[in-house]
N, C-alpha and C. Protein backbone atom coordinates (compact mmCIF):
# COMPACT_ATOMS: atom_id res chain seq x y z
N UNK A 1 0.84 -1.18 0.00
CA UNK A 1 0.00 0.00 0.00
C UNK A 1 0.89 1.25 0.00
N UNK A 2 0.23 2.05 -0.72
CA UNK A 2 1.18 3.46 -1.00
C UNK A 2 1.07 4.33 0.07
N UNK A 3 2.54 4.67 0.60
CA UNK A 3 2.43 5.70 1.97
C UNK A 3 1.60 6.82 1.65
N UNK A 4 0.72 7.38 2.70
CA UNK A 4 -0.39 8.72 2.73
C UNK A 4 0.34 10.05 3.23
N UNK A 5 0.10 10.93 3.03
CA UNK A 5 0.01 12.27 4.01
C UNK A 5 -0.43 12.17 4.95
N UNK A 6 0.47 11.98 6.22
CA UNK A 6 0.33 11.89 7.74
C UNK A 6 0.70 10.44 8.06
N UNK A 7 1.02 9.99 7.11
CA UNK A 7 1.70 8.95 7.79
C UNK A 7 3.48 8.95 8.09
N UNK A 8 3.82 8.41 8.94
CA UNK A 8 5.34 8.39 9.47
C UNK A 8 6.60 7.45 8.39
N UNK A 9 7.64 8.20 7.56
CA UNK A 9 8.15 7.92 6.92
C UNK A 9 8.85 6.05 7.74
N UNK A 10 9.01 5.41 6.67
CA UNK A 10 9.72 4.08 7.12
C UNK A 10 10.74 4.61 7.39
N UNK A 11 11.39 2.96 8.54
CA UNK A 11 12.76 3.30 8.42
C UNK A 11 13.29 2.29 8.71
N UNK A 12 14.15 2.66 7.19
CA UNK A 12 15.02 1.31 6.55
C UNK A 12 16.47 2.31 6.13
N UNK A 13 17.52 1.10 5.46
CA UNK A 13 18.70 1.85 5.44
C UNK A 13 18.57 2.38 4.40
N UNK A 14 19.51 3.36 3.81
CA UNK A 14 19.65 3.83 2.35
C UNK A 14 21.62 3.72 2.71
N UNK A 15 21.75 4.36 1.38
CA UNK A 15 23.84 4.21 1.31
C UNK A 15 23.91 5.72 0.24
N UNK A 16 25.24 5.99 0.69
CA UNK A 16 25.88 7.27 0.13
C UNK A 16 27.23 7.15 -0.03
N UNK A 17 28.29 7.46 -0.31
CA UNK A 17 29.47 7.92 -0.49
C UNK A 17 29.85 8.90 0.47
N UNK A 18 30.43 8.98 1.83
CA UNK A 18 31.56 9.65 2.57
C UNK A 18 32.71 9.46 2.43
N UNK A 19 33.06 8.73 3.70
CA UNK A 19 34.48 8.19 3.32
C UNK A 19 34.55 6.81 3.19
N UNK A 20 34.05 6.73 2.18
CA UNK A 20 33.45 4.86 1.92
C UNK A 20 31.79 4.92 1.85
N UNK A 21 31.71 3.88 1.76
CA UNK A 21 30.13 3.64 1.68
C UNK A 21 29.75 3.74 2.94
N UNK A 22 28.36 4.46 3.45
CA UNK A 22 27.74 4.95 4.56
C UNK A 22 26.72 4.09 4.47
N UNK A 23 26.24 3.33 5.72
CA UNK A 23 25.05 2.90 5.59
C UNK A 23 23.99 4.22 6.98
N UNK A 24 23.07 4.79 5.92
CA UNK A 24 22.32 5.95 7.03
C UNK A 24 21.04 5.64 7.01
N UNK A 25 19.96 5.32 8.22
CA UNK A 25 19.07 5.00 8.64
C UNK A 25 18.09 5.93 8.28
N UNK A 26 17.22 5.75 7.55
CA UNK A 26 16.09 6.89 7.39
C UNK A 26 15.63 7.95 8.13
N UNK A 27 15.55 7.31 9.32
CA UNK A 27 14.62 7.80 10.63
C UNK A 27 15.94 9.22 10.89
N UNK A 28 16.94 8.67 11.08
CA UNK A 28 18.19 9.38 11.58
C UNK A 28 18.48 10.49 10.49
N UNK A 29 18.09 10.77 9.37
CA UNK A 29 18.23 11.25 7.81
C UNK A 29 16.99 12.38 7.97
N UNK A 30 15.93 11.65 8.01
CA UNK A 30 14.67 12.37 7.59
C UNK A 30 14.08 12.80 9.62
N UNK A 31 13.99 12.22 10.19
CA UNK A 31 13.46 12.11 11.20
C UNK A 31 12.85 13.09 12.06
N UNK A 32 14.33 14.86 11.88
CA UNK A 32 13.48 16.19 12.19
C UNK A 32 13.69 16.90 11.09
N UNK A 33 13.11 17.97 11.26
CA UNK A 33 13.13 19.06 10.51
C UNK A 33 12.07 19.06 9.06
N UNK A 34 12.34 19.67 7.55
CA UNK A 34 12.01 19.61 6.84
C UNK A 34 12.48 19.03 5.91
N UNK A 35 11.71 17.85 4.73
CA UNK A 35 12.68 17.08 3.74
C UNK A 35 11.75 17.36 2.51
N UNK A 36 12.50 17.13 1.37
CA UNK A 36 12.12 17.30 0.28
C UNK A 36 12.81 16.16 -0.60
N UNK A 37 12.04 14.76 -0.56
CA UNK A 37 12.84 13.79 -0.94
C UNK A 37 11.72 13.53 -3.07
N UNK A 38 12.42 13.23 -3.38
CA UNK A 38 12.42 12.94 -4.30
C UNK A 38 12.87 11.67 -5.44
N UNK A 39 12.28 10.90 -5.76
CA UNK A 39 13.06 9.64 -6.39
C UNK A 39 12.90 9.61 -8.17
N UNK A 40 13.64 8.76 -8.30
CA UNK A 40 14.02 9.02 -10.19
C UNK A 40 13.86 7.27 -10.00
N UNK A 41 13.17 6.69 -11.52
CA UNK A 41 13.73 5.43 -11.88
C UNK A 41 14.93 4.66 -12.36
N UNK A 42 15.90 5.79 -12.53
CA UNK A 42 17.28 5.63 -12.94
C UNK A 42 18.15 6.41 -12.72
N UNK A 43 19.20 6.42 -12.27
CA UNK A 43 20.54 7.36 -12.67
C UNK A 43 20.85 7.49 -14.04
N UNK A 44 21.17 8.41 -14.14
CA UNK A 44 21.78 8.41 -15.74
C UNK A 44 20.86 7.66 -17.26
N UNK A 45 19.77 7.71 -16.71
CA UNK A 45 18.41 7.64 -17.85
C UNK A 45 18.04 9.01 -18.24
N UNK A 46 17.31 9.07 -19.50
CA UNK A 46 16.68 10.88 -19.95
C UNK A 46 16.34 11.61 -19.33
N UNK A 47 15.21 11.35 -18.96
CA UNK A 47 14.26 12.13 -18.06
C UNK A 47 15.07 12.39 -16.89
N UNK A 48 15.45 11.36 -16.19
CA UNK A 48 16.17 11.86 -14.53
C UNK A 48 17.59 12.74 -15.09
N UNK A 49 18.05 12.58 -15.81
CA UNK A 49 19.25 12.89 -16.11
C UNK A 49 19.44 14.98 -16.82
N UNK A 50 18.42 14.71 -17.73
CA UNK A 50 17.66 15.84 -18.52
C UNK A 50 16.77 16.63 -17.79
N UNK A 51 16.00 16.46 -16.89
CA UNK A 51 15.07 17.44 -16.09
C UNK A 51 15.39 17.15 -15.01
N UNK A 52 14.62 15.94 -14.55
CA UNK A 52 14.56 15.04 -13.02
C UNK A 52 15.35 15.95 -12.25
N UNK A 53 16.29 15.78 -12.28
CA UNK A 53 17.44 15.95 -11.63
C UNK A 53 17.87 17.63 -11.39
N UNK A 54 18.24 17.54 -12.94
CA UNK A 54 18.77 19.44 -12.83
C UNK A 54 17.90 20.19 -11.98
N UNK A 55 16.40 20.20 -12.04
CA UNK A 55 15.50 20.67 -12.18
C UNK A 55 15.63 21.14 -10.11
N UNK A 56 15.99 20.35 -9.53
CA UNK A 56 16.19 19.91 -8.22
C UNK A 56 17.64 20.97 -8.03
N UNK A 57 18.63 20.57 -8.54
CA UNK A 57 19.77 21.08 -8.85
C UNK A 57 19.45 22.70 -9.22
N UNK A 58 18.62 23.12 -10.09
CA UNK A 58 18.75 24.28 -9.89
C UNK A 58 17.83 25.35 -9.27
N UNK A 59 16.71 24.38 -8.72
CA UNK A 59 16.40 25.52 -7.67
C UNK A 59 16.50 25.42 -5.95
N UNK A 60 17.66 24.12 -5.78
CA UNK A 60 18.25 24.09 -4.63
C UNK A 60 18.00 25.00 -3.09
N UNK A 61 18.58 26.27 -4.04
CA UNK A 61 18.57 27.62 -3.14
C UNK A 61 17.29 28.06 -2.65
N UNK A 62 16.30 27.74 -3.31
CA UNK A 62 14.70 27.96 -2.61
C UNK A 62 14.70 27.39 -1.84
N UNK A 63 14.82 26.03 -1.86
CA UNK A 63 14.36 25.10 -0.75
C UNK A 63 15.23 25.24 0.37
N UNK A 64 16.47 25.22 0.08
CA UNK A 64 17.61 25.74 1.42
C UNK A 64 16.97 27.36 1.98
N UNK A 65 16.55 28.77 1.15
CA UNK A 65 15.91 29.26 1.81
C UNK A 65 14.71 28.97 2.90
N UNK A 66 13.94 28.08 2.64
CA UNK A 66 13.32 27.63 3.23
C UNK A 66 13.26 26.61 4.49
N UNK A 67 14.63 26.24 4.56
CA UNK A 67 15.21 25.37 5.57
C UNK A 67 14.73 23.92 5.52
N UNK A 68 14.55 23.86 3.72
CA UNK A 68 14.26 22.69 3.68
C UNK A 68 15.53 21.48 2.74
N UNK A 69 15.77 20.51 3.32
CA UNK A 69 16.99 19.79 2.97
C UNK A 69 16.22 18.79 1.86
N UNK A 70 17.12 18.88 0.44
CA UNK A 70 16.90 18.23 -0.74
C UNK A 70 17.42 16.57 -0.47
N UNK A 71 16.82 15.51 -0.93
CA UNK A 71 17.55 14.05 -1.40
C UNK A 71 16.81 13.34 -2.73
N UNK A 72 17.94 12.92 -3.29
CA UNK A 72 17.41 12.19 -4.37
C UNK A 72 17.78 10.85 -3.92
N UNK A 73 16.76 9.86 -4.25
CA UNK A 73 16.47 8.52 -4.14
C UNK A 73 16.32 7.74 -5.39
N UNK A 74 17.33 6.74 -5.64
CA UNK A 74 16.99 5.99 -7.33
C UNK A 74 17.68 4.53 -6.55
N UNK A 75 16.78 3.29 -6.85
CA UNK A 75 17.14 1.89 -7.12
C UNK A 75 18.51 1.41 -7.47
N UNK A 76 19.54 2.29 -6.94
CA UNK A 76 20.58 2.00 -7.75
C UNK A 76 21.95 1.77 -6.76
N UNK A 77 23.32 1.57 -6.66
CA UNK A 77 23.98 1.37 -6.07
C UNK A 77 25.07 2.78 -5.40
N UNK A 78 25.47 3.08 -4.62
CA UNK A 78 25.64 4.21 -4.05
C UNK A 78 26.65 4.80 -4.85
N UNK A 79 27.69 4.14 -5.54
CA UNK A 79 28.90 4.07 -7.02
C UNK A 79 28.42 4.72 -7.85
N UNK A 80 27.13 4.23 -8.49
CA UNK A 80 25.95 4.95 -9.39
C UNK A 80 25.40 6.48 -8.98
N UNK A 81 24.84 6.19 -7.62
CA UNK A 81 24.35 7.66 -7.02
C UNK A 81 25.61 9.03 -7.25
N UNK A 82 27.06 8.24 -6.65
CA UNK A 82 28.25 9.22 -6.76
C UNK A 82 28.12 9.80 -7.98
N UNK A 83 28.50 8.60 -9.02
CA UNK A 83 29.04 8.80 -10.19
C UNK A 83 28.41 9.90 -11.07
N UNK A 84 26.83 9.70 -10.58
CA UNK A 84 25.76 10.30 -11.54
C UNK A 84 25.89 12.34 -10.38
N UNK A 85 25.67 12.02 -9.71
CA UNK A 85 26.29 13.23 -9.01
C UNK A 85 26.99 14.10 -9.28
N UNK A 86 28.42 13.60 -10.08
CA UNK A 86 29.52 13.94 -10.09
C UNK A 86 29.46 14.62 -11.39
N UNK A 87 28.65 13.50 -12.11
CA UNK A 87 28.45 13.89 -13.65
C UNK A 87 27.23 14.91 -14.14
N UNK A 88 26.02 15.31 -13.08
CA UNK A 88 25.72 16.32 -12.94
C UNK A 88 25.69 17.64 -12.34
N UNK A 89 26.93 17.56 -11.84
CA UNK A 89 27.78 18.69 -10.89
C UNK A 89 26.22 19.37 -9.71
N UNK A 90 25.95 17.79 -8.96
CA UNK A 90 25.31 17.95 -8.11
C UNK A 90 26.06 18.53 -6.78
N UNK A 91 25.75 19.90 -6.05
CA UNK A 91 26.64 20.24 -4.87
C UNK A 91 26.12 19.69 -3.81
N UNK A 92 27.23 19.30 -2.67
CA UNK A 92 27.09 18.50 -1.70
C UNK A 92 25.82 18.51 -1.06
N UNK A 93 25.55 19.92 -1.15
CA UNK A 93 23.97 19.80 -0.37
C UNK A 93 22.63 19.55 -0.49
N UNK A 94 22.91 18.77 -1.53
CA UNK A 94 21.86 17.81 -2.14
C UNK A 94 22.15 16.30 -1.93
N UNK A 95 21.84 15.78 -1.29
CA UNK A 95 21.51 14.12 -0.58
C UNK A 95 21.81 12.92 -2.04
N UNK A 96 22.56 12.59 -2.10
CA UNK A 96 22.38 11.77 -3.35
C UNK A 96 22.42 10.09 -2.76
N UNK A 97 20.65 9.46 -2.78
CA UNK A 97 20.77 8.14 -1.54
C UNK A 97 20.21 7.20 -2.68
N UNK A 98 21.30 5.68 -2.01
CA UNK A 98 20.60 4.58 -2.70
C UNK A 98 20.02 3.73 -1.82
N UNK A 99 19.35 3.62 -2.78
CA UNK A 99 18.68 2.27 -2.33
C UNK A 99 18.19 0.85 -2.64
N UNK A 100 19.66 0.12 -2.75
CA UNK A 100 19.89 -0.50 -3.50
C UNK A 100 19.13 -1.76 -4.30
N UNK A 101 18.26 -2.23 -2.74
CA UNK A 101 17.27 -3.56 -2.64
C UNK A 101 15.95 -2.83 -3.06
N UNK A 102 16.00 -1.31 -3.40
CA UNK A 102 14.45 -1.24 -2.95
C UNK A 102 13.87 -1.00 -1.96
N UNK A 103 14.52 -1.00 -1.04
CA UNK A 103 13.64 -1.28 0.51
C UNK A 103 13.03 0.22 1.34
N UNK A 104 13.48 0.79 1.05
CA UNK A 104 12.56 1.93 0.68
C UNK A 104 12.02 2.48 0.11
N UNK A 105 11.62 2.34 -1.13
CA UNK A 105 10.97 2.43 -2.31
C UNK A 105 9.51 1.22 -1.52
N UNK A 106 10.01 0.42 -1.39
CA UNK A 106 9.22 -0.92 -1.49
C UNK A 106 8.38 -0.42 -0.30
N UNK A 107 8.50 -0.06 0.89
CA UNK A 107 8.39 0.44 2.30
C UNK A 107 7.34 1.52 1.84
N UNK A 108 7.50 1.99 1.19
CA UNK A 108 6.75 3.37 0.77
C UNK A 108 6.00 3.02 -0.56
N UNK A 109 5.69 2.21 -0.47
CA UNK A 109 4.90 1.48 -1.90
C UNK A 109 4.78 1.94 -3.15
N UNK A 110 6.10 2.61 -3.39
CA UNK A 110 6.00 3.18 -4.84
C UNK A 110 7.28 2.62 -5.65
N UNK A 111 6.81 1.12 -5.88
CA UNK A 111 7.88 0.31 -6.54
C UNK A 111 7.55 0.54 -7.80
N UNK A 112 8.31 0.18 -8.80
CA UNK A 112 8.16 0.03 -10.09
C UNK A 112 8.19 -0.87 -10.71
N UNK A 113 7.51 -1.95 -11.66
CA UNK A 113 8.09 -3.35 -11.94
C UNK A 113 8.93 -2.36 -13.89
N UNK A 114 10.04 -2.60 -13.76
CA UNK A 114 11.01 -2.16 -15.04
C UNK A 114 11.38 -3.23 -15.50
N UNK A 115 11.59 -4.35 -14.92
CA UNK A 115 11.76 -5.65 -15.75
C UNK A 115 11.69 -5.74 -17.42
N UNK A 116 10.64 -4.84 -17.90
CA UNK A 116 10.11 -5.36 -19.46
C UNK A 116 11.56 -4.38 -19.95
N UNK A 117 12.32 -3.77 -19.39
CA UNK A 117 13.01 -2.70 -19.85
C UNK A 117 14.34 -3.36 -19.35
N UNK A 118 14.59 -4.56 -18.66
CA UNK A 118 15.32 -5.00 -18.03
C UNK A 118 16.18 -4.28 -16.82
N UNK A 119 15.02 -3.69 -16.32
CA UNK A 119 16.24 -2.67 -15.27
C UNK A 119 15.46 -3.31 -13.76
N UNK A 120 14.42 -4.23 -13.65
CA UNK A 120 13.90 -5.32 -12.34
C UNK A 120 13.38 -3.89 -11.62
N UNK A 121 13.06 -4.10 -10.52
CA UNK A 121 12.56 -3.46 -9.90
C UNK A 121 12.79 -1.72 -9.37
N UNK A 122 12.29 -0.64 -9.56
CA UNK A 122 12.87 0.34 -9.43
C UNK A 122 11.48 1.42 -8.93
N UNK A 123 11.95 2.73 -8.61
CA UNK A 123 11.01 3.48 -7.76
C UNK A 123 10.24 4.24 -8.71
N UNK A 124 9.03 4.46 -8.55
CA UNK A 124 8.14 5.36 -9.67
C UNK A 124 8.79 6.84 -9.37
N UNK A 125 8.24 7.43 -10.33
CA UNK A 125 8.87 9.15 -10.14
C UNK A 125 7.86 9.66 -9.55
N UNK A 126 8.24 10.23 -8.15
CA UNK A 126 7.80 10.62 -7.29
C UNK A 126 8.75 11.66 -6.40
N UNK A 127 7.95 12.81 -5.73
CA UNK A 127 8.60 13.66 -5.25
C UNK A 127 7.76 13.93 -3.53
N UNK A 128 8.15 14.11 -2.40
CA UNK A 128 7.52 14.08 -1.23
C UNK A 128 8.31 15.36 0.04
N UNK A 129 7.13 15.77 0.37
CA UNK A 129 7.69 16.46 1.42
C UNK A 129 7.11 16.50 3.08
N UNK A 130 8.39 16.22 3.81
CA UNK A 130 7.49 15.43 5.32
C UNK A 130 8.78 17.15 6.38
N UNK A 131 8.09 16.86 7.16
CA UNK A 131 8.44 17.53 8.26
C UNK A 131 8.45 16.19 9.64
N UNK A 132 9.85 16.63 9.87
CA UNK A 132 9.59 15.91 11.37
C UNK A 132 9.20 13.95 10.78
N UNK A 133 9.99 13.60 9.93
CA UNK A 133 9.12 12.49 9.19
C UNK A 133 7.70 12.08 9.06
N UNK A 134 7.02 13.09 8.86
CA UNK A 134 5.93 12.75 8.63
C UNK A 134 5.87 13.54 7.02
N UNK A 135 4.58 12.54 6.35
CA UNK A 135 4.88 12.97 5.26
C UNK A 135 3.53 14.15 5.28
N UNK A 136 3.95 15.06 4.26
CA UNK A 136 3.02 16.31 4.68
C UNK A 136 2.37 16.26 3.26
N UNK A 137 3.26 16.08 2.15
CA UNK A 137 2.38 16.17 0.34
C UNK A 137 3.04 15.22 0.02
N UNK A 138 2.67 14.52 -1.14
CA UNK A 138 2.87 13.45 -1.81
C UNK A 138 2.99 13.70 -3.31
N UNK A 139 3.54 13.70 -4.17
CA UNK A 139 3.58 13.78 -5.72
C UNK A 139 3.76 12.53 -6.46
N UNK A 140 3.14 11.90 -6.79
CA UNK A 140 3.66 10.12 -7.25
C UNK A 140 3.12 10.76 -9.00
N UNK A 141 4.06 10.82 -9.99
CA UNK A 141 3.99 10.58 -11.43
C UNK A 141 3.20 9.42 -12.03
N UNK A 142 2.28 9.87 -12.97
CA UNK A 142 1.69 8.99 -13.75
C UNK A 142 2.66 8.24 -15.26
N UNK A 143 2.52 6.95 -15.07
CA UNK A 143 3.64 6.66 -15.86
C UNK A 143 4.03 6.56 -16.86
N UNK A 144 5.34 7.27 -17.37
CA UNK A 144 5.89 8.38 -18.52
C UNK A 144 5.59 9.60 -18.39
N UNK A 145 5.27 10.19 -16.95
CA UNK A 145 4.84 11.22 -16.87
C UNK A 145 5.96 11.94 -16.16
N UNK A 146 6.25 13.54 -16.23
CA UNK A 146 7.08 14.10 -15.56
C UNK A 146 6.51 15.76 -15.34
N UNK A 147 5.95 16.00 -14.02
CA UNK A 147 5.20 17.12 -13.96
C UNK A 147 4.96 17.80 -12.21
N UNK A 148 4.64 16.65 -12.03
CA UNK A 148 4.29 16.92 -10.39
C UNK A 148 5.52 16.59 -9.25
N UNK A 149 6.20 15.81 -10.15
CA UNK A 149 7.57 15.41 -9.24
C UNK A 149 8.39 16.58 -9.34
N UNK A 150 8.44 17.85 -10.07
CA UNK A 150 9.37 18.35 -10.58
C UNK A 150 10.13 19.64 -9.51
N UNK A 151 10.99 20.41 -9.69
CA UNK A 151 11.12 21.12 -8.22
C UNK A 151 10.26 22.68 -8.26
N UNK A 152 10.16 22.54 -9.60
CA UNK A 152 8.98 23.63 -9.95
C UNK A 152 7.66 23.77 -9.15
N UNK A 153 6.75 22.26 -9.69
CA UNK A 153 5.70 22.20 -9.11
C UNK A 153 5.29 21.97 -7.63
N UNK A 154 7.12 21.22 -6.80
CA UNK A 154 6.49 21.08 -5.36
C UNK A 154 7.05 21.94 -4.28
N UNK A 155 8.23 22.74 -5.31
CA UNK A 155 7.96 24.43 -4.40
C UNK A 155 6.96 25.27 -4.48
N UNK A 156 6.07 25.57 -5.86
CA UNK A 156 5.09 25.86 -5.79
C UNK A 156 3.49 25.45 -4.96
N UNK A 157 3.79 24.13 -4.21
CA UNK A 157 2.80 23.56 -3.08
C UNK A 157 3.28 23.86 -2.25
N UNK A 158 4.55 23.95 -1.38
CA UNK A 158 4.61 24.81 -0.29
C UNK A 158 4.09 25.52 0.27
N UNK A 159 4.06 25.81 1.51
CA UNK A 159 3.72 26.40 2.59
C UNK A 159 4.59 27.58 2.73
């Protein structure tokens, strides 16, 4: 079942790149303050790569005005998360988290079956914003769709 507005974010691990691979607990990540998490079905696919992404990337500075902390979330391995990071001259203060099994994706019921595309299981495009882990709006993309996830449309729902 797909997580609601007002319900309490899971908590499962995700991984990043510090000094080595990080394993960081959701709860401990998201748990206070304000988040603005966001997930892509791929690293380095069109859409995430071409909008998805930049789109996050360049209006950063709103949401940090706002004291709200950016993460991107994709099915992919934390090597991948870096790499794709690196290659979109994402700055540090944007969260770049994997998740490698799914298990937060899966937790939050917005899996994807990609199999027919051979890429197995991966997260729908979706964009969310929780305070205090709770989730406060929800944006889940209709699929091939790219509109409501975008950083356009869910700074414009803000508060």
């Amino acid at each position: 079942m797909t997580i609601q507005v007002g319900e309490r974010l899971p908590e499962v691990p995700l991984q990043r790149i510090s000094d080595g691979v990080e394993t960081v607990d959701t709860r401990a990540l998201f748990g206070e303050g304000k988040v603005v998490i966001f997930a892509v079905p791929g690293a380095f696919t069109p859409t995430c790569s071409e909008r998805h992404l930049p789109s996050f990337v360049e209006h950063l500075s709103q949401f940090r005005d706002k004291g709200i902390e950016v993460a991107c979330v994709s099915v992919n391995d934390p090597f991948v998360m870096q790499a794709w990071g690196k290659s979109q001259d994402v700055p540090e203060e944007l969260m770049m988290l994997a998740d490698g099994n799914a298990e937060f994706t899966r937790a939050l019921g917005l899996e994807l079956d990609a199999s027919g595309y051979g890429m197995g299981t991966r997260a729908k495009r979706f964009a969310l914003y929780a305070e205090d882990g709770v989730v406060k709006q929800l944006h889940v993309e209709a699929p091939g769709e790219y509109r409501v996830s975008s950083a356009e449309h869910v700074l414009a729902q803000l508060p």
